[in-house]
C-alpha atoms as a PDB file:
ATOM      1  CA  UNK A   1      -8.556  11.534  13.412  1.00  0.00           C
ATOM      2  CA  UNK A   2      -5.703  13.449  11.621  1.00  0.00           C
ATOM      3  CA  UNK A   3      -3.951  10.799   9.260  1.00  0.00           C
ATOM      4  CA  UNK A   4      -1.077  12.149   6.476  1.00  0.00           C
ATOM      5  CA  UNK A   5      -0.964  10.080   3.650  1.00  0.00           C
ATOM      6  CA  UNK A   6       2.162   9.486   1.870  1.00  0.00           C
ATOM      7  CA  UNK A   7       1.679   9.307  -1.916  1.00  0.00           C
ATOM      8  CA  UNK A   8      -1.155  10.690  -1.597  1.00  0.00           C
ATOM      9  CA  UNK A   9      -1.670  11.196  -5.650  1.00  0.00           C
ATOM     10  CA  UNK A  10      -1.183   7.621  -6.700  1.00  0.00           C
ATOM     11  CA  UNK A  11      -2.765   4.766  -7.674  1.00  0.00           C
ATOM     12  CA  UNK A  12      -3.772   4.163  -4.194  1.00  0.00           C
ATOM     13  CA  UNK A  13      -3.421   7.245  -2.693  1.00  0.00           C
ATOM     14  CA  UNK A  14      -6.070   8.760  -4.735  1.00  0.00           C
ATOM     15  CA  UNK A  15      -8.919   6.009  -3.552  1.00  0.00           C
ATOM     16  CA  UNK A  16      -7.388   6.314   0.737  1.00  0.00           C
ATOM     17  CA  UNK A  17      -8.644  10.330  -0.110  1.00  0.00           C
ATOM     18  CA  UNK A  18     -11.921   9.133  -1.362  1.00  0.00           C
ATOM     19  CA  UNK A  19     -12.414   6.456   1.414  1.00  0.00           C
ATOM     20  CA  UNK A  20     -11.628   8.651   4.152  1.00  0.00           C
ATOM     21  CA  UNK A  21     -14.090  11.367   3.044  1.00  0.00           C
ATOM     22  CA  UNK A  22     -16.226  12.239   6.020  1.00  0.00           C
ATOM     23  CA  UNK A  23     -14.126   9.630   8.222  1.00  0.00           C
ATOM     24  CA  UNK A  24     -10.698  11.119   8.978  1.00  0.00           C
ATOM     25  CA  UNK A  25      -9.288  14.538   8.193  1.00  0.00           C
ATOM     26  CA  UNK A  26      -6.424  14.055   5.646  1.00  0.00           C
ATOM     27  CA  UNK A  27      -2.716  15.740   4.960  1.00  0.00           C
ATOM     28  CA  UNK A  28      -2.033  14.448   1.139  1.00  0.00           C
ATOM     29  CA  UNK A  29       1.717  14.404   0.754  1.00  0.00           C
ATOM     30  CA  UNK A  30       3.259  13.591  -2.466  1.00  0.00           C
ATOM     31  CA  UNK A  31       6.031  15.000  -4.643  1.00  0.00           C
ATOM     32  CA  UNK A  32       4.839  17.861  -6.767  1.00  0.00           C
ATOM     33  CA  UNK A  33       1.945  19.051  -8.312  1.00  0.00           C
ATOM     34  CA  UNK A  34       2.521  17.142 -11.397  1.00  0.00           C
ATOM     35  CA  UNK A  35       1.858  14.151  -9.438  1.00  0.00           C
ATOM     36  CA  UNK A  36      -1.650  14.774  -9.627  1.00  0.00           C
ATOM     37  CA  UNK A  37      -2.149  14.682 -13.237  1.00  0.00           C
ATOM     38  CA  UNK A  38      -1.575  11.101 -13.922  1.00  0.00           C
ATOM     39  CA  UNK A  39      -5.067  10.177 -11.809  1.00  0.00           C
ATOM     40  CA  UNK A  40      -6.768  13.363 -12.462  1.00  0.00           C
ATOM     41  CA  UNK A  41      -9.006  12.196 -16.039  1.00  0.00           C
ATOM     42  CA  UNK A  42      -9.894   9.265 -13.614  1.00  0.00           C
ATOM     43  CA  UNK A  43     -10.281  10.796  -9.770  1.00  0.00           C
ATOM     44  CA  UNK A  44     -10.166  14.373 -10.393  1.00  0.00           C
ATOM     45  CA  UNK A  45      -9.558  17.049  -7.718  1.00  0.00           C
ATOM     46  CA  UNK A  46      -9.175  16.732  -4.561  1.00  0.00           C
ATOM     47  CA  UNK A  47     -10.412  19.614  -2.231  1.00  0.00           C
ATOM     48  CA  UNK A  48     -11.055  17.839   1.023  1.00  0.00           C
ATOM     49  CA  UNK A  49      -7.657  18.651   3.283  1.00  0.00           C
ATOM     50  CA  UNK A  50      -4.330  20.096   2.735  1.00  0.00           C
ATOM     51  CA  UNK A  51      -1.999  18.930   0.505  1.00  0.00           C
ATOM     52  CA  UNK A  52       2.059  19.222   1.095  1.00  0.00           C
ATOM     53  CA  UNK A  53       5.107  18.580  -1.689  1.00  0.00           C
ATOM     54  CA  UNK A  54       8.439  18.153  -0.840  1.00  0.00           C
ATOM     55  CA  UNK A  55      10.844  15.041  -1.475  1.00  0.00           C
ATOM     56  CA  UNK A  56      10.527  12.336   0.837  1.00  0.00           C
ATOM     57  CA  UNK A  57      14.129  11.772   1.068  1.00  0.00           C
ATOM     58  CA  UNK A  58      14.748  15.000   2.642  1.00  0.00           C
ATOM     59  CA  UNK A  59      13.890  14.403   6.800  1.00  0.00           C
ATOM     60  CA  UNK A  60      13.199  17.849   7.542  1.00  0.00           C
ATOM     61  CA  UNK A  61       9.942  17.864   4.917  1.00  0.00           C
ATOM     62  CA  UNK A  62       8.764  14.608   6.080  1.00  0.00           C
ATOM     63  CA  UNK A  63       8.793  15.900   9.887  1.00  0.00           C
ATOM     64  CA  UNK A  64       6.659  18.990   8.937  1.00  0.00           C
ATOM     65  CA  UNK A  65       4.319  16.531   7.330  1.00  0.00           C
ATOM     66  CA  UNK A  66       3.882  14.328  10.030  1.00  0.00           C
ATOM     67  CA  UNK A  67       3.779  17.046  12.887  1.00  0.00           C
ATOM     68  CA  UNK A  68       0.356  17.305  14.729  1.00  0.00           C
ATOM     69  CA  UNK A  69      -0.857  13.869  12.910  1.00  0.00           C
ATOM     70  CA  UNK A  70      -2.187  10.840  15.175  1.00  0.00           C
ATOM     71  CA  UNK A  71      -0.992   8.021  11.945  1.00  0.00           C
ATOM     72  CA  UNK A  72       0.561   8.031   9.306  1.00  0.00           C
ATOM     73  CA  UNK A  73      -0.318   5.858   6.010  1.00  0.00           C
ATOM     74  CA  UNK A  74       2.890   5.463   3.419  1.00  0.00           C
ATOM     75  CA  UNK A  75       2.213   4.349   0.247  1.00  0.00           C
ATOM     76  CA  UNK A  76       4.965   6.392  -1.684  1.00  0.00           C
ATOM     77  CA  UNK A  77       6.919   4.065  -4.255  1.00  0.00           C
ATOM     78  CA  UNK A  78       9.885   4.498  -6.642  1.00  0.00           C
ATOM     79  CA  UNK A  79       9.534   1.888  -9.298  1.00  0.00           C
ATOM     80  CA  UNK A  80      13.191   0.898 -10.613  1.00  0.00           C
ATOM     81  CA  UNK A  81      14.164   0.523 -13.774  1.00  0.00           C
ATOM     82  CA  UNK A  82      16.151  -2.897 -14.546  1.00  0.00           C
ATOM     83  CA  UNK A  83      18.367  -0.915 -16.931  1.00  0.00           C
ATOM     84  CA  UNK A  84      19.034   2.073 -14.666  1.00  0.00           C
ATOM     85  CA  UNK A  85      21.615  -0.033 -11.865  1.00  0.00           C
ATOM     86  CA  UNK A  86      23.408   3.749 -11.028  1.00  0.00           C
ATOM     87  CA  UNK A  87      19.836   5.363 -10.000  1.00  0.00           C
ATOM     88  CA  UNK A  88      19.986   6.629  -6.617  1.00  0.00           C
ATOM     89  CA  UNK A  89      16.689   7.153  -6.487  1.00  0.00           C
ATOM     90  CA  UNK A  90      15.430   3.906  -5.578  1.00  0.00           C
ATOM     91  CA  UNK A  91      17.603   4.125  -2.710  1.00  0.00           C
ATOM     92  CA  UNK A  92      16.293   7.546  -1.640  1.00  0.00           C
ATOM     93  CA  UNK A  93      13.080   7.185  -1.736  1.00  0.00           C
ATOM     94  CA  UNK A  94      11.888   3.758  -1.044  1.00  0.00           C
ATOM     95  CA  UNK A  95      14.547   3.202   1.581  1.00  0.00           C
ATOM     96  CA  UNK A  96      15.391   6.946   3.369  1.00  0.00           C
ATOM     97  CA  UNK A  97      11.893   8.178   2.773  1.00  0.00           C
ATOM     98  CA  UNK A  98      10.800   4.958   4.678  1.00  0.00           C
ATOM     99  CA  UNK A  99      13.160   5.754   7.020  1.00  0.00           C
ATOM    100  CA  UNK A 100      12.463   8.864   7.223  1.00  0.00           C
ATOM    101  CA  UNK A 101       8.827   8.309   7.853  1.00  0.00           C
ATOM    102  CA  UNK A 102       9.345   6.116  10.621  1.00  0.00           C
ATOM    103  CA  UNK A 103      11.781   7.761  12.819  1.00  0.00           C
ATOM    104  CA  UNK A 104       9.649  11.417  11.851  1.00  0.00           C
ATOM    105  CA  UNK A 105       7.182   9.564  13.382  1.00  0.00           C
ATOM    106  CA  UNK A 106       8.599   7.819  16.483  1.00  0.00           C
ATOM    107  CA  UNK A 107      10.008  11.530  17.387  1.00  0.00           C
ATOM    108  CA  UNK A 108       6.455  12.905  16.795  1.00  0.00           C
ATOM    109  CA  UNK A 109       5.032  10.608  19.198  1.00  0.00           C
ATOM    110  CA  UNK A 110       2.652   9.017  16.679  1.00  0.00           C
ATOM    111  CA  UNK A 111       0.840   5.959  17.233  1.00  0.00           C
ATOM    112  CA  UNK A 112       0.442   4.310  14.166  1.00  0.00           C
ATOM    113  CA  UNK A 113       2.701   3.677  10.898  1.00  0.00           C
ATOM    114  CA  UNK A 114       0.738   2.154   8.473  1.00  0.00           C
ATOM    115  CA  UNK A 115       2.792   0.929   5.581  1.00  0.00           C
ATOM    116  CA  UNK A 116       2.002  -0.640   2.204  1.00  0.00           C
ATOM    117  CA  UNK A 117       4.038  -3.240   1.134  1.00  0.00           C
ATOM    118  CA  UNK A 118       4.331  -5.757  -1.825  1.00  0.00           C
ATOM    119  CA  UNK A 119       4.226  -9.274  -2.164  1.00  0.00           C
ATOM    120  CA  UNK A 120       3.040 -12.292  -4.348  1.00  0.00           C
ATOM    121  CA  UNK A 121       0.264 -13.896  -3.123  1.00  0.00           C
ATOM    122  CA  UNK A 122       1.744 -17.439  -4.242  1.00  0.00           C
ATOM    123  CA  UNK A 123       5.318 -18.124  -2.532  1.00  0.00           C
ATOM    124  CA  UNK A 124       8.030 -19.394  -5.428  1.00  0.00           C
ATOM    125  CA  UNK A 125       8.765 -21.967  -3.156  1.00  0.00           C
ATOM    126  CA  UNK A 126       4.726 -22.827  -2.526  1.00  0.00           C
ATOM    127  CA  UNK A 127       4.878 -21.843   1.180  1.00  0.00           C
ATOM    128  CA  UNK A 128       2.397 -20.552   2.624  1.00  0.00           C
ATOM    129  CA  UNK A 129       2.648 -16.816   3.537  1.00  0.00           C
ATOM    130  CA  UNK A 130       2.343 -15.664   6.993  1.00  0.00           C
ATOM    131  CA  UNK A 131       3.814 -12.762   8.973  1.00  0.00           C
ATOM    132  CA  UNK A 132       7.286 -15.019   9.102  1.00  0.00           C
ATOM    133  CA  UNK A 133       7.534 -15.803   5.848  1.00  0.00           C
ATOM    134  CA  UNK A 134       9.371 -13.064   3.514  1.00  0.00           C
ATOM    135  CA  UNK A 135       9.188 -12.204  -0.045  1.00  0.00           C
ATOM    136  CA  UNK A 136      11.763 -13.685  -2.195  1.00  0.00           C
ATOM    137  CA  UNK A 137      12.416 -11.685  -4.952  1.00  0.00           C
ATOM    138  CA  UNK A 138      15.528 -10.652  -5.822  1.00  0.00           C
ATOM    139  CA  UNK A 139      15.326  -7.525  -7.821  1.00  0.00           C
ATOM    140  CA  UNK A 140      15.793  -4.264  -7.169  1.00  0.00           C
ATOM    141  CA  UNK A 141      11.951  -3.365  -6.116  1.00  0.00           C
ATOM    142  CA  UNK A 142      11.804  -6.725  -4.499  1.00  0.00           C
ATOM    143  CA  UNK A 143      14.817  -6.157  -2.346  1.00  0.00           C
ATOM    144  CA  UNK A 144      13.415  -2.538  -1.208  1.00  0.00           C
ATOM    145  CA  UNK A 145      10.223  -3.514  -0.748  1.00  0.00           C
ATOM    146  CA  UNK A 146      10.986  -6.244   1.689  1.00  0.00           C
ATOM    147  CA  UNK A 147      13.759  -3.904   3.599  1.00  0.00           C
ATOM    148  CA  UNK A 148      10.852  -1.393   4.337  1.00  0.00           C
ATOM    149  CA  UNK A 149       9.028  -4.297   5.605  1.00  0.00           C
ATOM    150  CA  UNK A 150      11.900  -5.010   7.620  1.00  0.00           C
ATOM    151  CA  UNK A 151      12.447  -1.432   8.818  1.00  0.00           C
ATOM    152  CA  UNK A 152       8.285  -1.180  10.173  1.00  0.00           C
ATOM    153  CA  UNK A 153       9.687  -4.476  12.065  1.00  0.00           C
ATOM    154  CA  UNK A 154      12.609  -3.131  13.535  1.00  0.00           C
ATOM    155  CA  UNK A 155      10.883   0.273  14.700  1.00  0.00           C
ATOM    156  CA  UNK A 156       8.305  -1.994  16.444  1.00  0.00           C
ATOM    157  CA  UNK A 157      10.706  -4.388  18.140  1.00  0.00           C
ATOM    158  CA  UNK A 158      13.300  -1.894  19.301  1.00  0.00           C
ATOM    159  CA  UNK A 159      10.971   1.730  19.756  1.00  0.00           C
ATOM    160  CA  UNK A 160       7.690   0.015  20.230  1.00  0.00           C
ATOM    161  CA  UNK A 161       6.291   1.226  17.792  1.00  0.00           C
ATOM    162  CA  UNK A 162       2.673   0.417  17.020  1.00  0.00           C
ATOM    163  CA  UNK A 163       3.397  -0.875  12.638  1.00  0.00           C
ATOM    164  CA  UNK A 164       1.439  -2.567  10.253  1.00  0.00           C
ATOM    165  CA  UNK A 165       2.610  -3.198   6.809  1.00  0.00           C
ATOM    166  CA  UNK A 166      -0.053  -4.681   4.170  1.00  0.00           C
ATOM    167  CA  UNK A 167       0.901  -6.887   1.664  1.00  0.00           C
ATOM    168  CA  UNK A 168      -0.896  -6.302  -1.618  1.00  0.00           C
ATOM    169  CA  UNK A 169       0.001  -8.136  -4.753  1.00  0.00           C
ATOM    170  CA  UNK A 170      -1.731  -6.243  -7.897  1.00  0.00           C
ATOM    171  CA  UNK A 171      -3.526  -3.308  -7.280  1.00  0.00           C
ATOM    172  CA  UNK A 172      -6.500  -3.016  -9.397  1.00  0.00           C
ATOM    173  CA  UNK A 173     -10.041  -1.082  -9.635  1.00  0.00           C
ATOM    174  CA  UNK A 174     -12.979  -3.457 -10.063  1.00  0.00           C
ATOM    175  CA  UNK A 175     -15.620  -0.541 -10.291  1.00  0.00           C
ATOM    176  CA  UNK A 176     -13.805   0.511 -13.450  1.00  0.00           C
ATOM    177  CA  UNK A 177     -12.088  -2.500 -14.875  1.00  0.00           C
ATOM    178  CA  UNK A 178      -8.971  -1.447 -14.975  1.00  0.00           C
ATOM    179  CA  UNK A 179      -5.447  -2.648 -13.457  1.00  0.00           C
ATOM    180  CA  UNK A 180      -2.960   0.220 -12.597  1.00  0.00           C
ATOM    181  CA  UNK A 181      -1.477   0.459 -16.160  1.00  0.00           C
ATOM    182  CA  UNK A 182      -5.206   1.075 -16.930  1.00  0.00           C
ATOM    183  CA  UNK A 183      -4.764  -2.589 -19.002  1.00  0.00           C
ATOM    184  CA  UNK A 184      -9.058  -3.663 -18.899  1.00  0.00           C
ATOM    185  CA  UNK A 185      -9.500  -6.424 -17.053  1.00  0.00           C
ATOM    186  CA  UNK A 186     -11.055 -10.015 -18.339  1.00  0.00           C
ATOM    187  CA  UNK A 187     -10.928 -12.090 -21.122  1.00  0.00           C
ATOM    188  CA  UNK A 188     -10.453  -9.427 -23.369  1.00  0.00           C
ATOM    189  CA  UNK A 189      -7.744  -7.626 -21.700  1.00  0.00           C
ATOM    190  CA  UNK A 190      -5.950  -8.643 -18.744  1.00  0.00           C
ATOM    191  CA  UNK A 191      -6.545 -12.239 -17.563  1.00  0.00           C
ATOM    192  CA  UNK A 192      -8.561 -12.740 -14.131  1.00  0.00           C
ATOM    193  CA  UNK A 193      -5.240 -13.385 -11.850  1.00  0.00           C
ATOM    194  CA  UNK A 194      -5.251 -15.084  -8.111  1.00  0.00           C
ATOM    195  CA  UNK A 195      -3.219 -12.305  -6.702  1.00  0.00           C
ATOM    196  CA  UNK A 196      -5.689  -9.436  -7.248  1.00  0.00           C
ATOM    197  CA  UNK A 197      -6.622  -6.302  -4.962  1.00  0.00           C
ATOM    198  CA  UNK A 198      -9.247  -3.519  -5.281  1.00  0.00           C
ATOM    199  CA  UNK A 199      -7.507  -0.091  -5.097  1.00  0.00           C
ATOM    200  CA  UNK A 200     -10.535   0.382  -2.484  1.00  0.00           C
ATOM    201  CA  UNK A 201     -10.793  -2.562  -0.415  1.00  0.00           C
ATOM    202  CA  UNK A 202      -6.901  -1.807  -0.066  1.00  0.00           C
ATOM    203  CA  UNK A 203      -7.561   1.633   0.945  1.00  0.00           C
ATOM    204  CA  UNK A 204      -9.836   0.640   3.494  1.00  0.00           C
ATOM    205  CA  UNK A 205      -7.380  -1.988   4.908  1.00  0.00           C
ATOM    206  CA  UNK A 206      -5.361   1.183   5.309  1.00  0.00           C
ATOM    207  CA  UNK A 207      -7.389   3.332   6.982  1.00  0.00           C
ATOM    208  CA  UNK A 208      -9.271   0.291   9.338  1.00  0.00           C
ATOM    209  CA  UNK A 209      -5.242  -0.561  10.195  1.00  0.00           C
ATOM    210  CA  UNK A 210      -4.422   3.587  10.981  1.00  0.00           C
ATOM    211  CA  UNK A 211      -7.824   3.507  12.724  1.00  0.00           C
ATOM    212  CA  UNK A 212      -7.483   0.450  15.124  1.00  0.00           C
ATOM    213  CA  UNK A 213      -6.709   1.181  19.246  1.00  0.00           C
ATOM    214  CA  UNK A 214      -5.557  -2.498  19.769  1.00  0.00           C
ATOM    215  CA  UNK A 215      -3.059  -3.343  16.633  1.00  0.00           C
ATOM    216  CA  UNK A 216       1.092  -3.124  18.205  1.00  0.00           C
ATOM    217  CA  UNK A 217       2.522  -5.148  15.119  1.00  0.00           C
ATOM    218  CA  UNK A 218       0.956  -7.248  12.222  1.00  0.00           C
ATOM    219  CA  UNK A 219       1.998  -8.183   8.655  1.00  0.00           C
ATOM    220  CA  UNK A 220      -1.049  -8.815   6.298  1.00  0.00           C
ATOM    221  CA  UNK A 221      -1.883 -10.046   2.641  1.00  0.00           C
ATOM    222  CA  UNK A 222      -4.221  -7.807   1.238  1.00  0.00           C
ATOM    223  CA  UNK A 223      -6.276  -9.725  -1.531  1.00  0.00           C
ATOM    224  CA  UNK A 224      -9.303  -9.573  -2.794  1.00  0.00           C
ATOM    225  CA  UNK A 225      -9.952 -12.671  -5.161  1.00  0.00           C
ATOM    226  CA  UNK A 226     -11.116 -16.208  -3.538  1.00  0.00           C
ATOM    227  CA  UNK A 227      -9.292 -18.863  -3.129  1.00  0.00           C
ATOM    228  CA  UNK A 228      -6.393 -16.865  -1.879  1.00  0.00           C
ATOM    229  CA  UNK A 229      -6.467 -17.784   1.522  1.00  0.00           C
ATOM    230  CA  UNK A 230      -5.003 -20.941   0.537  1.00  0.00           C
ATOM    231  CA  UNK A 231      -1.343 -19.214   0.008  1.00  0.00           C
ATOM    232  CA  UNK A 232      -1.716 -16.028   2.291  1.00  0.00           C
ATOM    233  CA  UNK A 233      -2.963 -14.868   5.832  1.00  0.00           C
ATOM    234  CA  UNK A 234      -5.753 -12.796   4.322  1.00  0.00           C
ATOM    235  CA  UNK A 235      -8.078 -14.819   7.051  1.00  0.00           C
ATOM    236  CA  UNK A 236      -5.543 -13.017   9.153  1.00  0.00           C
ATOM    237  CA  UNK A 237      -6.300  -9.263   7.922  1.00  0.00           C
ATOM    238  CA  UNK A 238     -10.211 -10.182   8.245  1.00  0.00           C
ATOM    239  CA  UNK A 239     -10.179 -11.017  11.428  1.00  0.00           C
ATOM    240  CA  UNK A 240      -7.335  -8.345  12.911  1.00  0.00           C
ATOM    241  CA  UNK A 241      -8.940  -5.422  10.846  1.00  0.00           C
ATOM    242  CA  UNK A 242     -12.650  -6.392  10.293  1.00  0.00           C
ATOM    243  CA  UNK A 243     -12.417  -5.977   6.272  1.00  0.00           C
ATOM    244  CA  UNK A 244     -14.973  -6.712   4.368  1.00  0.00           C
ATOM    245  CA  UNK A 245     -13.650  -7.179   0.069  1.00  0.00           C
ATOM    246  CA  UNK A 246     -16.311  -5.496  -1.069  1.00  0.00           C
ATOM    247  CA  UNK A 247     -14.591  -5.740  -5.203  1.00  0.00           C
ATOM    248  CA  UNK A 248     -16.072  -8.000  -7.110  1.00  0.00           C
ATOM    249  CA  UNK A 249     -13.162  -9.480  -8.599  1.00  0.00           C
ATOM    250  CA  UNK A 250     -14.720 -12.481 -10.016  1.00  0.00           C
ATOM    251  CA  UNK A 251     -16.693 -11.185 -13.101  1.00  0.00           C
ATOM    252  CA  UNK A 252     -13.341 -10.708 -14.576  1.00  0.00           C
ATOM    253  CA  UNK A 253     -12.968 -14.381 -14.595  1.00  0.00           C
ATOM    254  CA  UNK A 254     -15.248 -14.580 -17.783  1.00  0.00           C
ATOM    255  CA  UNK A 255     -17.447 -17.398 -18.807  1.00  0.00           C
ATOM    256  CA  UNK A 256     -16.787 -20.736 -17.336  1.00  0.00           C
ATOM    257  CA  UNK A 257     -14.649 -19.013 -14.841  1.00  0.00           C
ATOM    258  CA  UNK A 258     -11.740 -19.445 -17.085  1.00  0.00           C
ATOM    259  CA  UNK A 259      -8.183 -17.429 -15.361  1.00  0.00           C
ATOM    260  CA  UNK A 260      -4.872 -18.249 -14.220  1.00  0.00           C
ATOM    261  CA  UNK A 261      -3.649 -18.593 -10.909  1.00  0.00           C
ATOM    262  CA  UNK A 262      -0.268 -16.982 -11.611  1.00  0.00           C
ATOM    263  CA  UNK A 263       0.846 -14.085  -9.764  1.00  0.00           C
END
């Protein structure tokens, strides 16, 4: 299977590359070589496809990166910055490189756009979260985040499109105990939360979701801790994707099993 991976040299791009080793053959798109060097101490090269750079927000690139793929997995992010309101570039790249993406691939004739989105694992208003219920946040990442989420809707409702988006809330790497501002994790560092994710049980989500003949259109919480299927469909993404959370998440907790529940 031929998959292109969009931020391919991120936090989670770097573990999709190591899951699909051996399982998929990869295109690693991301935005420049210096994108590499943030993970590289940590994941170090990566020899095992071809990797593309270009700007997302520019559709030409993005169609030469998707052309002769069979999915696509997008998991490029602009983070905005609160005191930054005249930056275009949350714009351009969360919201025209998802766009972008999509209609690259709908022209393509690919099958499958899998797309990572965000959202608390706790609803502010204590609902609980299933495919219907949005994220509420009202910030700038918050707003683009749940547009993209919108956008994988509308290309499945009005194209066909075969979409998933995952919903992670906090992306973090049990096997090294360390959260994605490489905080360490447990009572010494950062507090055991509810609304954790292991960088690889997310990966696999992504490529089990990419991989899958029978998916046309799902929205799933992606997290690893117990307990969470209380506030989230995670019994959902079990049973539609047959994932396994492999991270052991709970020896963060520390002893007694002390942590919080916020998210």
């Amino acid at each position: 299977m031929n998959i292109v991976v969009f931020g391919a040299a991120g936090w989670l791009g770097r573990a999709i590359l190591k899951q699909a080793t051996g399982r998929a053959t990869i295109r690693a798109f991301d935005r420049g070589p210096e994108a590499w060097s943030e993970w590289w101490d940590i994941d170090g090269d990566w020899t095992e496809g071809e990797i593309l750079h270009g700007d997302i927000a520019d559709y030409p690139t993005v169609s030469r990166a998707v052309s002769g793929m069979d999915a696509v997995i997008h998991t490029a992010v602009f983070f905005p910055k609160a005191d930054e309101p005249n930056d275009p570039r949350p714009f351009l790249i969360n919201l025209k490189g998802m766009w972008n993406v999509l209609e690259a691939a709908r022209l393509a004739g690919i099958r499958r756009v899998v797309h990572v989105g965000s959202c608390g694992t706790v609803h502010p208003q204590g609902l609980f979260y299933d495919a219907s219920v949005r994220r509420a946040e009202g910030d700038l990442y918050g707003v683009c985040k749940r547009l993209q989420e919108e956008m994988c809707r509308q290309y499945y409702e009005a194209h066909g499109m075969s979409t998933v988006v995952l919903r992670p809330d906090y992306i973090v790497d049990s096997r090294l105990g360390i959260g994605r501002f490489r905080e360490r994790l447990g009572p010494d560092g950062a507090p055991w939360r509810l609304g954790w994710v292991c960088r690889y049980d997310l990966a696999e989500a992504c490529l089990l979701a990419a991989e899958s003949a029978t998916i046309q259109h799902e929205i799933l919480h992606i997290v690893g801790t117990p307990g969470a299927e209380k506030y989230c469909n995670v019994a959902r993404a079990r049973q539609v994707l047959g994932l396994e959370f492999k991270g052991d998440l709970e020896r963060f907790r520390g002893p007694g099993g002390s942590g919080s529940t916020e998210v």
